[in-house]
Protein backbone atom coordinates (compact mmCIF):
# COMPACT_ATOMS: atom_id res chain seq x y z
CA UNK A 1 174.77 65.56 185.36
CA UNK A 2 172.16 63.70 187.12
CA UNK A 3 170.05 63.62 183.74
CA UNK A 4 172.36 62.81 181.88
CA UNK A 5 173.30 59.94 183.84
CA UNK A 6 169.71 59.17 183.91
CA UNK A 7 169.27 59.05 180.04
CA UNK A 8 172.64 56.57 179.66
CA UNK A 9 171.04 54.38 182.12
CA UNK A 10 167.84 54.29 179.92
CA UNK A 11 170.10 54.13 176.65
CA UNK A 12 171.70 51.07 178.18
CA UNK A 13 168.43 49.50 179.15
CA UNK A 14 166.82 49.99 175.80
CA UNK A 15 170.16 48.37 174.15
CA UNK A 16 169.30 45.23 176.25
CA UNK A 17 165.51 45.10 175.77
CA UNK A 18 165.83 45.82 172.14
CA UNK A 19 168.85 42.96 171.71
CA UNK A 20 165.89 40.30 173.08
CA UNK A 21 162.87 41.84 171.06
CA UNK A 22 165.29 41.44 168.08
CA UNK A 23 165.33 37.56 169.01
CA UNK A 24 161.84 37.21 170.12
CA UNK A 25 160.41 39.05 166.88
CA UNK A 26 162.96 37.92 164.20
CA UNK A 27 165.04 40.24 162.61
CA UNK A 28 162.29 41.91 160.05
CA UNK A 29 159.59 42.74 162.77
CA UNK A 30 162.46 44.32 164.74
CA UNK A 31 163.93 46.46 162.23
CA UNK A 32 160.59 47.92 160.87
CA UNK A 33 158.87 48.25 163.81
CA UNK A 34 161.13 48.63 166.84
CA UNK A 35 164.38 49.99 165.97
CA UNK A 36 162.68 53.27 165.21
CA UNK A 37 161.76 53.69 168.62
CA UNK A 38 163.26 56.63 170.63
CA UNK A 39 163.46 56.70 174.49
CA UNK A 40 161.89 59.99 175.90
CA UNK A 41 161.98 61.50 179.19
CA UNK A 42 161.36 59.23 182.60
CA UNK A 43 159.10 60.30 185.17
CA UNK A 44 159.84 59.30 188.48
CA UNK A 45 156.67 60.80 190.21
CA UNK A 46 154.14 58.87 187.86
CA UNK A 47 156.46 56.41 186.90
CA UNK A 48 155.56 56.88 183.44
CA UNK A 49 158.11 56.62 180.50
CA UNK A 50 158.09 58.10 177.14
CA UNK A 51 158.58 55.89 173.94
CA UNK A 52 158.64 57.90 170.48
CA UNK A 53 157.94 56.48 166.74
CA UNK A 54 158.18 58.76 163.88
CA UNK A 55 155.00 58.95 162.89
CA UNK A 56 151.33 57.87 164.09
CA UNK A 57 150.71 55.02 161.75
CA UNK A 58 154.39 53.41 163.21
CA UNK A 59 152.82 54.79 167.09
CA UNK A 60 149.66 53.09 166.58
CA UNK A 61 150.96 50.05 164.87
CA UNK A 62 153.32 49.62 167.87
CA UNK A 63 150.77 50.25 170.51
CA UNK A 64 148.49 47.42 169.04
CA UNK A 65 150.67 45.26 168.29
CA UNK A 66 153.45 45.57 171.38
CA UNK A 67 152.58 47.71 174.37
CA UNK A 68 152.04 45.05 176.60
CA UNK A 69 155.63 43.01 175.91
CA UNK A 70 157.59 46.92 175.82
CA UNK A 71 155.39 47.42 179.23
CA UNK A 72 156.78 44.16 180.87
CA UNK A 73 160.26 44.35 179.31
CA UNK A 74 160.72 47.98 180.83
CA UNK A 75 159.47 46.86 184.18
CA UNK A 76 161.85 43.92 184.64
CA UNK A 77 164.83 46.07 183.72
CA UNK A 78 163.29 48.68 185.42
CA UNK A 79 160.54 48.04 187.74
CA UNK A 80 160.62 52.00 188.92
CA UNK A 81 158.67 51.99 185.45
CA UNK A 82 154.76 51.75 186.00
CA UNK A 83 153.49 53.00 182.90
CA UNK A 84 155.34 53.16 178.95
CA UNK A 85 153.57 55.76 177.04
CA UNK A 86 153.76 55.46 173.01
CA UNK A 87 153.18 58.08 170.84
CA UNK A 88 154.36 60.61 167.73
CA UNK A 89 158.01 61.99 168.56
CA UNK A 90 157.48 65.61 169.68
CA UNK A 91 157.98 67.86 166.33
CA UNK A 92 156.81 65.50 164.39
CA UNK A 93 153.41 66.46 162.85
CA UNK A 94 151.35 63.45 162.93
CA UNK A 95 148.95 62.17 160.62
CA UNK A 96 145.45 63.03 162.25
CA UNK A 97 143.21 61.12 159.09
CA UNK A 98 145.36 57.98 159.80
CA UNK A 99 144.00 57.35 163.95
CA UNK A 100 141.70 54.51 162.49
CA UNK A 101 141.60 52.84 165.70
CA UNK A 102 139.38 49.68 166.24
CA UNK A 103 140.58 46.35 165.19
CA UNK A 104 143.59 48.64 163.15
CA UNK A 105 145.18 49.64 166.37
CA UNK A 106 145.48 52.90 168.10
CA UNK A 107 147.88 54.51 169.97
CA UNK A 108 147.03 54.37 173.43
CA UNK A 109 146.32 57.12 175.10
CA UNK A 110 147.64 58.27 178.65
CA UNK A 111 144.59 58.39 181.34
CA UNK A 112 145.15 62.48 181.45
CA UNK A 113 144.09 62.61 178.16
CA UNK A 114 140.71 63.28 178.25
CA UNK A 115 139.95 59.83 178.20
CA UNK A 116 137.76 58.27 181.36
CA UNK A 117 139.64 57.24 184.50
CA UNK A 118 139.04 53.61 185.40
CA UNK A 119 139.99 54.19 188.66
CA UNK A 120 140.85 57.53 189.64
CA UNK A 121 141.45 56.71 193.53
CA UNK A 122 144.22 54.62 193.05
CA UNK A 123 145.95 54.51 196.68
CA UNK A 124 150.00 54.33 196.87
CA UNK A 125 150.71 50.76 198.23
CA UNK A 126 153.84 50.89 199.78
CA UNK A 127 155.47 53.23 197.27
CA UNK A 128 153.86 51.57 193.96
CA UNK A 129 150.40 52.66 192.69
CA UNK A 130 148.36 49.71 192.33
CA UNK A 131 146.75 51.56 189.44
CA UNK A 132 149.22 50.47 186.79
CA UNK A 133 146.54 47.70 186.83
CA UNK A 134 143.58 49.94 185.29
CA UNK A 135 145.43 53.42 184.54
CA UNK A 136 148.17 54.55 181.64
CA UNK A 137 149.01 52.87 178.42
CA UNK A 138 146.47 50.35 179.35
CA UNK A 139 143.24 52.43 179.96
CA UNK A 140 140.21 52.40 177.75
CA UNK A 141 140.51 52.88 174.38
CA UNK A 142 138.29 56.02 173.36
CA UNK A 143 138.26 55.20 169.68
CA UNK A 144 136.96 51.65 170.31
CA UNK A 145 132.93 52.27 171.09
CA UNK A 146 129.98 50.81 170.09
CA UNK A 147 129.75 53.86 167.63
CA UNK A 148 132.90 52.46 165.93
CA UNK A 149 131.89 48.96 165.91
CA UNK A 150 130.75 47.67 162.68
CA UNK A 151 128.05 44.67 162.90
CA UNK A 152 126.98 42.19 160.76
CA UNK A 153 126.05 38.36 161.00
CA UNK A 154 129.19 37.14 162.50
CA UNK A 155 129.11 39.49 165.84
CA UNK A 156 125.86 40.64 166.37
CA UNK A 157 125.12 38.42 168.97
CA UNK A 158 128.32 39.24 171.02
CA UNK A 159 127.40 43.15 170.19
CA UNK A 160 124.09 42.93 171.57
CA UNK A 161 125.47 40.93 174.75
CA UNK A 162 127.89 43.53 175.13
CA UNK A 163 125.64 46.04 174.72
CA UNK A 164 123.29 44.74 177.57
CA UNK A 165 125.98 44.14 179.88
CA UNK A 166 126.70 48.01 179.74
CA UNK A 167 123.12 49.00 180.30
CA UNK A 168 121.14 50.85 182.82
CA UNK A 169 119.22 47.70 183.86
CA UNK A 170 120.75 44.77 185.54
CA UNK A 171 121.99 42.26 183.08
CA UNK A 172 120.39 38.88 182.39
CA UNK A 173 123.47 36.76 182.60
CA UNK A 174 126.93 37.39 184.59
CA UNK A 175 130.23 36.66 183.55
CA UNK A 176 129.88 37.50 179.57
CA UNK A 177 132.40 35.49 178.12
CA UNK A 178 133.27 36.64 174.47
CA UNK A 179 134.89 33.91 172.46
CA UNK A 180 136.81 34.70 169.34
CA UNK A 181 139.75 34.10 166.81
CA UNK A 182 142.44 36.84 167.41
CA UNK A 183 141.55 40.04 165.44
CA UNK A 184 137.60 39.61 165.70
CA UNK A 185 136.94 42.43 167.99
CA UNK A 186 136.46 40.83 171.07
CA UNK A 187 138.91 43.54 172.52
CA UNK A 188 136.72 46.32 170.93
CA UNK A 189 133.63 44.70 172.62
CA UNK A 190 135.43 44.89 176.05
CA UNK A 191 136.15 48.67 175.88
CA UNK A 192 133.03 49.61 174.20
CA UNK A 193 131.27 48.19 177.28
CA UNK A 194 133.56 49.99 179.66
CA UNK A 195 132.68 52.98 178.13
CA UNK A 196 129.16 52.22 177.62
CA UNK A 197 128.74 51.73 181.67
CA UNK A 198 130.71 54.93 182.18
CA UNK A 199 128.08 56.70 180.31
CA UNK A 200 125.24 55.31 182.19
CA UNK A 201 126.81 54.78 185.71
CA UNK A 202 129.27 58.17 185.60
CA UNK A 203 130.60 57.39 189.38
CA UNK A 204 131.51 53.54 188.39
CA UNK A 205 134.74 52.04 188.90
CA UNK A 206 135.96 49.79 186.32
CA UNK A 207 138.56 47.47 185.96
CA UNK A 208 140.41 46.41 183.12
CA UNK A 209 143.39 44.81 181.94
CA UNK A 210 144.86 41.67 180.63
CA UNK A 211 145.53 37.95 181.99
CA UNK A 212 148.63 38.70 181.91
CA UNK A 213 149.02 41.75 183.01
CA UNK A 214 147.13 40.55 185.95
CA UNK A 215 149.30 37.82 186.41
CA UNK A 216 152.25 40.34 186.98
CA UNK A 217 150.12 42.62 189.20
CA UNK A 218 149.77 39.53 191.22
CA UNK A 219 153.34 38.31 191.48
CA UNK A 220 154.48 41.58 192.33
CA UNK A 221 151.66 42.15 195.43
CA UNK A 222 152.79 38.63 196.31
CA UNK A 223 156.27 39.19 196.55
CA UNK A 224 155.87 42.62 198.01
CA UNK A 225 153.40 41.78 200.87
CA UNK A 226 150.60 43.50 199.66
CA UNK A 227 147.94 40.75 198.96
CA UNK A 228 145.68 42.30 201.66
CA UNK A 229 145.32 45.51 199.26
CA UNK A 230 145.48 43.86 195.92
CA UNK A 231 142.28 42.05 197.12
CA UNK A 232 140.36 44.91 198.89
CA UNK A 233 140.96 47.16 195.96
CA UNK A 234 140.40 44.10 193.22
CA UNK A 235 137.08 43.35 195.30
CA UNK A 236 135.57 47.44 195.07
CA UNK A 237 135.08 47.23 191.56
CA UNK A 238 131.56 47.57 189.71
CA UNK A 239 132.93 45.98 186.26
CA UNK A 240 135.49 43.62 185.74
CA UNK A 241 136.99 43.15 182.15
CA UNK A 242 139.45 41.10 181.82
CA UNK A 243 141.03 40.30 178.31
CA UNK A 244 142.86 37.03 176.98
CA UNK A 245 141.69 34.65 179.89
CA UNK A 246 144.06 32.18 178.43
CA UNK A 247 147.05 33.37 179.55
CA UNK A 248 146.02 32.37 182.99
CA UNK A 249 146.30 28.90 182.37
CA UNK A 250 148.55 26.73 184.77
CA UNK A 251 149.01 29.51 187.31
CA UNK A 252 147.08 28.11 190.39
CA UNK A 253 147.67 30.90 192.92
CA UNK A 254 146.52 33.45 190.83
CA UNK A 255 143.71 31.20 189.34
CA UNK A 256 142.45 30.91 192.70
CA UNK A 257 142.43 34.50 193.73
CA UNK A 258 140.21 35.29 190.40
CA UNK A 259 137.79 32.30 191.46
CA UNK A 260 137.49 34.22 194.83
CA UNK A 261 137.33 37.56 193.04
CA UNK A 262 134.60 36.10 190.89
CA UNK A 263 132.37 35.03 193.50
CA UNK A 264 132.83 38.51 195.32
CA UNK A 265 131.93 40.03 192.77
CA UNK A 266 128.78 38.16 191.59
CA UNK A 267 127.59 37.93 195.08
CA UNK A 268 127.33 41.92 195.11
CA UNK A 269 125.67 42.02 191.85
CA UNK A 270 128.57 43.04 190.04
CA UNK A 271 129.30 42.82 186.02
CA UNK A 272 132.05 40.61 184.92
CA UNK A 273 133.11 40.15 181.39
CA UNK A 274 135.79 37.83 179.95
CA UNK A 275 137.15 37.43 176.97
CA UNK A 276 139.15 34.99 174.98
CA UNK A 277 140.32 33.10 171.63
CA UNK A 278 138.57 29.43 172.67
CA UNK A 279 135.62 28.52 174.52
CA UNK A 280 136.04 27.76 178.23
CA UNK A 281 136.33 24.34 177.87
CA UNK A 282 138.68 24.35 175.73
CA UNK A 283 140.87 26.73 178.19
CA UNK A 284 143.62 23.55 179.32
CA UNK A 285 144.74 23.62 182.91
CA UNK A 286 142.08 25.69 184.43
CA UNK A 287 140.73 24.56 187.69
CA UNK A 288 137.76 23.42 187.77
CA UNK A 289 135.80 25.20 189.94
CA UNK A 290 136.99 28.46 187.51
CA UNK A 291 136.13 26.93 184.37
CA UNK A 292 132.54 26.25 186.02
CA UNK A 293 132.37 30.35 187.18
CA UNK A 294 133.50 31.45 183.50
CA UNK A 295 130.83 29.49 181.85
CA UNK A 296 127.96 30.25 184.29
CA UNK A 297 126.46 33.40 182.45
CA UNK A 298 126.62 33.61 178.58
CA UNK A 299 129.40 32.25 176.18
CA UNK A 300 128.85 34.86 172.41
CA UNK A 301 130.94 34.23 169.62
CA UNK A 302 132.52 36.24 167.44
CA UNK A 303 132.57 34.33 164.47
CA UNK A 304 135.09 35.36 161.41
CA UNK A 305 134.16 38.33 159.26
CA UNK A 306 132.30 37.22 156.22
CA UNK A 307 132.64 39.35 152.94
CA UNK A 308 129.89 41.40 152.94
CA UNK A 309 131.09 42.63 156.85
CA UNK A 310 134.62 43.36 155.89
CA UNK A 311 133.28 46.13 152.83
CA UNK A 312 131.46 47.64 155.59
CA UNK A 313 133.85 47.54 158.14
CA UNK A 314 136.14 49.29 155.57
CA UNK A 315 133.77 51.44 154.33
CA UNK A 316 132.53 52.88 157.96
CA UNK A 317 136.80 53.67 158.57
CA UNK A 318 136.72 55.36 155.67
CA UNK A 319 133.56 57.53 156.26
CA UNK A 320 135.07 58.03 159.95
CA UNK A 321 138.78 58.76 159.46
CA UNK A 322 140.18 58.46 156.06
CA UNK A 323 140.12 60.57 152.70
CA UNK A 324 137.09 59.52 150.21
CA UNK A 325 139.66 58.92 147.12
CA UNK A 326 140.13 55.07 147.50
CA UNK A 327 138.45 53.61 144.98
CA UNK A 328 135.86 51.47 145.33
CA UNK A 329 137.91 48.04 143.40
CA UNK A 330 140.23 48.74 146.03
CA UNK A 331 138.15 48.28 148.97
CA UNK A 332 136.65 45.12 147.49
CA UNK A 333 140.14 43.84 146.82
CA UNK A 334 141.04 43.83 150.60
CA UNK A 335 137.69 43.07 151.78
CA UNK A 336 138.13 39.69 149.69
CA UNK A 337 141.67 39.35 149.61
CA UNK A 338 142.48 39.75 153.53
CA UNK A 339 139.88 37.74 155.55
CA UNK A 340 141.56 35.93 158.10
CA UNK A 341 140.71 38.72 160.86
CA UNK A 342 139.62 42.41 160.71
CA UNK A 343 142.95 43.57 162.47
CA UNK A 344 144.57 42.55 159.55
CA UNK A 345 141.92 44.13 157.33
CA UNK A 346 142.17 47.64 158.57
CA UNK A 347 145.85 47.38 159.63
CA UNK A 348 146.40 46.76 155.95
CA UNK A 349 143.96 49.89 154.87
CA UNK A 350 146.13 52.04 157.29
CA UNK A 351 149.19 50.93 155.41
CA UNK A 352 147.87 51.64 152.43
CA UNK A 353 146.80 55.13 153.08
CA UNK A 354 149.75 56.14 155.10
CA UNK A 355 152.08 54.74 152.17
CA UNK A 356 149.70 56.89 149.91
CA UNK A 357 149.89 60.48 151.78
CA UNK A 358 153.58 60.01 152.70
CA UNK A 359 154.76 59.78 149.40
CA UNK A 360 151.96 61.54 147.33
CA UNK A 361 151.15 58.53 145.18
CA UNK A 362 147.22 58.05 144.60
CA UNK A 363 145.61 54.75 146.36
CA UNK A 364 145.20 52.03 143.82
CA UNK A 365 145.14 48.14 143.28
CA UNK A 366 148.51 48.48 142.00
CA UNK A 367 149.52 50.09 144.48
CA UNK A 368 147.81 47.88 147.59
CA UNK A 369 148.79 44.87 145.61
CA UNK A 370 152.96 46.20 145.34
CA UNK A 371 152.77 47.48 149.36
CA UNK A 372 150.47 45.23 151.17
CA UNK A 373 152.66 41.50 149.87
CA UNK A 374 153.20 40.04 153.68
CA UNK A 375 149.62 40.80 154.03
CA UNK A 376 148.46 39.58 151.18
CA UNK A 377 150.61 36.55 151.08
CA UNK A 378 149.36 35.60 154.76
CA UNK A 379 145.76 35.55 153.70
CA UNK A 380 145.36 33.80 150.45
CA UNK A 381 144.38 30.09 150.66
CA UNK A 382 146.09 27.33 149.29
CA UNK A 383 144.92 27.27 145.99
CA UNK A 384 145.51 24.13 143.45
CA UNK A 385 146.00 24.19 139.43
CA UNK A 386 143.21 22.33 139.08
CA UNK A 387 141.09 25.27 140.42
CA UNK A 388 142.73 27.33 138.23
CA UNK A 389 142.16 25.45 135.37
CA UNK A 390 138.29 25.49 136.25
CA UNK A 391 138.06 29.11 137.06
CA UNK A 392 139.87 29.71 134.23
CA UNK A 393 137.80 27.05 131.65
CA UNK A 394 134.48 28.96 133.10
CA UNK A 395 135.84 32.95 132.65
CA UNK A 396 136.46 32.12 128.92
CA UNK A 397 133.88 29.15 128.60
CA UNK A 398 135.87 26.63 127.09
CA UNK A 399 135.91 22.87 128.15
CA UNK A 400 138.47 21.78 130.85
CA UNK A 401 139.66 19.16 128.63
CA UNK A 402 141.45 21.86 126.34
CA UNK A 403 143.73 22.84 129.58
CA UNK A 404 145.61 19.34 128.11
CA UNK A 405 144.55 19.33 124.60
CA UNK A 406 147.32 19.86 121.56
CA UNK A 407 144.92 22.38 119.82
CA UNK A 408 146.35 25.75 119.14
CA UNK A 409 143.17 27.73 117.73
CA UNK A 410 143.69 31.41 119.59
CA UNK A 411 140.55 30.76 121.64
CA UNK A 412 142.06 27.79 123.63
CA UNK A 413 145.73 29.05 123.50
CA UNK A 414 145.01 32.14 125.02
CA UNK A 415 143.30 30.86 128.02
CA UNK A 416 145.57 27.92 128.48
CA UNK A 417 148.05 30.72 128.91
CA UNK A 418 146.69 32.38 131.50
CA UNK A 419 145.95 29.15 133.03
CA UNK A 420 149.53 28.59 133.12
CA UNK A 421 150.39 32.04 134.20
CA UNK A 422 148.25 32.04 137.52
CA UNK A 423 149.38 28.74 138.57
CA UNK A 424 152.88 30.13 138.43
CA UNK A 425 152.14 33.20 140.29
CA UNK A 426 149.09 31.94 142.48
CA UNK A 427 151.35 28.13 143.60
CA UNK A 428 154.53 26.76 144.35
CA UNK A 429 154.71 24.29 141.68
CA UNK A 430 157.75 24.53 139.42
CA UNK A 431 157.79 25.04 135.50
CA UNK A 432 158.18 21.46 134.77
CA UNK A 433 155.20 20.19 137.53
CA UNK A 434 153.13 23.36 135.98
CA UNK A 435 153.92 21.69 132.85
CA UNK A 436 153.16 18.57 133.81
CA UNK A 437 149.35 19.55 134.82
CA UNK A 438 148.47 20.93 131.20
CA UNK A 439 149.04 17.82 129.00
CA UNK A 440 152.55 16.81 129.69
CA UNK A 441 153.67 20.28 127.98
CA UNK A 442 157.81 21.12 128.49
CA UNK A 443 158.84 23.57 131.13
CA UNK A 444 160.06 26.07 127.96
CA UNK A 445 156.13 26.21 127.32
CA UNK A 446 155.70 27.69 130.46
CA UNK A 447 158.01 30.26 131.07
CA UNK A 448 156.89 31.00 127.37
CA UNK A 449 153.24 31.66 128.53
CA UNK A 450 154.33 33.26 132.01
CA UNK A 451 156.48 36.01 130.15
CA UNK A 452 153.54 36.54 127.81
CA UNK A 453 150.66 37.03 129.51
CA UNK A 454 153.30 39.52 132.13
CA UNK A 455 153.82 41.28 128.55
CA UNK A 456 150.06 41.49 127.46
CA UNK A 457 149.11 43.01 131.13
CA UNK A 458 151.40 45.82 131.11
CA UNK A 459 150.15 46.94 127.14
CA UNK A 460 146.75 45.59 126.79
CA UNK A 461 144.27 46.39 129.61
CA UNK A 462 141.74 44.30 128.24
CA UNK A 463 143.92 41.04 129.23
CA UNK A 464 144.98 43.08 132.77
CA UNK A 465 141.23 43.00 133.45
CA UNK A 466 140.92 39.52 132.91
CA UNK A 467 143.84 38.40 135.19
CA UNK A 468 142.88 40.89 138.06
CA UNK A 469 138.84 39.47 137.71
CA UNK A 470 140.37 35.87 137.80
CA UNK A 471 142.78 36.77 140.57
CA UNK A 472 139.51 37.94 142.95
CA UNK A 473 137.71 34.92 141.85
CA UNK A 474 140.60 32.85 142.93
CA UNK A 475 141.21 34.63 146.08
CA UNK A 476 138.07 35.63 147.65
């Protein structure tokens, strides 16, 4: 009776922290992403509760993408709940080629899983292990090492910093402060150093967490008395990693017991790293005297992925993790077609692949272009007709001035078409404005053109070609 009066009271719970993720995340996030979830069993030694998705690409995209807010959510309804583990439902065989990891997400794994301990004498503190700070769901990575990170122009500065920072010898510079856009692999960076000095110093204590996970550490010492042993223990660490810095902002208690931290720390010689999306004078309502510690050592950014970084980033998952049957157009369609961060790249690779194997179809650019539209739509720029009309006047190498002109000689009326086509499909412009742009021509001329050139692709593969080249142009 008493379990099943236990799993009610975690059926009720989940009801109410799945009615405000539904808010918080919009109704489409929520249904594809959370409603799938299944409660498991609660421990009550380890505090540790079970979450289950159906499969691993659902577990991993859910870890990336959500532990932290399910973590917090569960302890405020809950706060006998230290840890919230996420994986495969038991019975469920998971997809072992899809645990891409890196800026794609993995599943987090529990600290008992073989992965290194960060701190493996965590001491009970009135009841509550202190740590939920460096242990669980929120441990180091083991997929995301220096092995698995892929360099090029844009990082290898931050890489090599990192890279130093985890060395035998005494660093050069301390705090490292890694600055970049979200999806960069500044989070990567962090746990390839933490494993990096585990390797070299095997008896080091590390930790590692959030801003704002350390914000809620903090409140709940605060209210709970136990400042005193959030500090000594805080204070005995060799490495300090600390993610998202930002979220710190505006809280001046807990800003002030990181400046303290910080000097400890530094003063003993220790390694602190930091990382966030702006520089740190950019980082509003920091104190001072913080703001001067953060920018003391060495300030690497991670600068966006250029083209020739995303092929190889999706080329080295592939090597790593994934079947060898994607075809090469298709890896240089997302490598120019999704560049705003590399989470997004490889998150949209997984996709692809796990769409693929689950329901036996073949990877192609059909295929990635049909399944991968929110992605796809998020990354393309704004692009104008008149670009069109230019990329277009150059593929076929007319003159521009036929985009307007009355002649209807095959040569000009076939690219105008196309012309037409892509601004419909590549713009929001309506018929008539398309119109407008190619000499004044009626709205019936367009949807004329637009019909065609859909025909023409689906029989002729010759003209398919030619759209799909002029789509990359356009796009990359």
């Amino acid at each position: 009776m008493d379990e099943d009066r236990e799993a009610l009271d975690l059926a009720a719970d989940w009801a109410d922290i799945s009615q405000g993720l539904r808010k918080d995340l919009g109704q489409q996030l929520h249904s594809q992403w959370i409603k799938p979830i299944q409660v498991g069993s609660f421990c009550k030694e380890t505090g540790t509760l079970d979450l289950f998705l159906p499969t691993e690409f659902s577990a991993n995209w859910v870890a990336d993408r959500f532990a932290d807010r399910l973590s917090l959510a569960w302890k405020i309804a809950r706060p006998d709940v230290r840890h919230v583990r996420i994986s495969v439902h038991p019975g469920r065989r998971p997809l072992p080629e899809l645990r891409l990891g890196g800026a794609g997400g993995s599943a987090r794994r529990p600290a008992n899983d073989g992965a290194p301990s960060l701190d493996t004498g965590a001491a009970s503190l009135g009841g509550q292990e202190f740590g939920a700070l460096v242990q669980g769901s929120v441990g180091l990575d083991p997929s995301l090492t220096f092995a698995s990170f892929v360099t090029g122009n844009a990082n290898v500065l931050a890489c090599n910093a990192a890279q130093r920072m985890a060395a035998v010898e005494s660093p050069q510079f301390s705090p490292l402060y890694l600055k970049a856009a979200t999806g960069q692999g500044k989070t990567h960076l962090l746990h390839a150093i933490g494993h990096a000095y585990l390797q070299a110093h095997p008896r080091a204590r590390i930790f590692y967490c959030s801003a704002e996970r350390f914000m809620v550490e903090f409140v709940q010492a605060l209210r709970q008395n136990q400042m005193i042993e959030f500090k000594s223990r805080l204070r005995g660490f060799d490495l300090l990693l600390v993610d998202d810095i930002q979220f710190i902002i505006g809280k001046a208690s807990a800003q002030e017991e990181l400046l303290y931290t910080i000097d400890a720390l530094l003063a003993e010689g220790k390694r602190l790293v930091f990382a966030a999306d702006r520089a740190p004078q950019a980082l509003d309502g920091v104190e001072q005297r913080l703001l001067s510690r953060l920018s003391m050592g060495l300030v690497a950014d991670i600068q966006p992925a250029d083209i020739e970084l995303r092929r190889s980033i999706l080329e080295h998952r592939l090597a790593r993790f994934a079947p060898s049957d994607v075809p090469s157009d298709v890896i240089e369609f997302l490598a120019r077609t999704i560049n705003r961060n590399v989470r997004e790249l490889v998150g949209g690779l997984n996709k692809l692949i796990a769409y693929a194997q689950l329901t036996g179809q073949a990877v192609s650019l059909q295929l990635a272009e049909e399944q991968l539209t929110d992605i796809l739509s998020a990354n393309r720029k704004r692009i104008t007709i008149d670009e069109i009309q230019r990329t277009v006047c150059q593929f076929y190498r007319v003159d521009r001035t036929e985009m307007a002109s009355k002649r209807r000689a095959r040569a000009v009326v076939r690219p105008r078409q196309v012309a037409m086509y892509l601004a419909k499909v590549l713009t929001p412009r309506s018929y008539p404005e398309i119109g407008r742009k190619f000499g004044g021509r009626d709205h019936s001329t367009v949807i004329h053109a637009v019909r065609l050139i859909e025909d023409l692709r689906a029989r002729d593969a010759d003209m398919d070609g030619d759209v799909r080249s002029l789509l990359r142009q356009l796009e990359s």
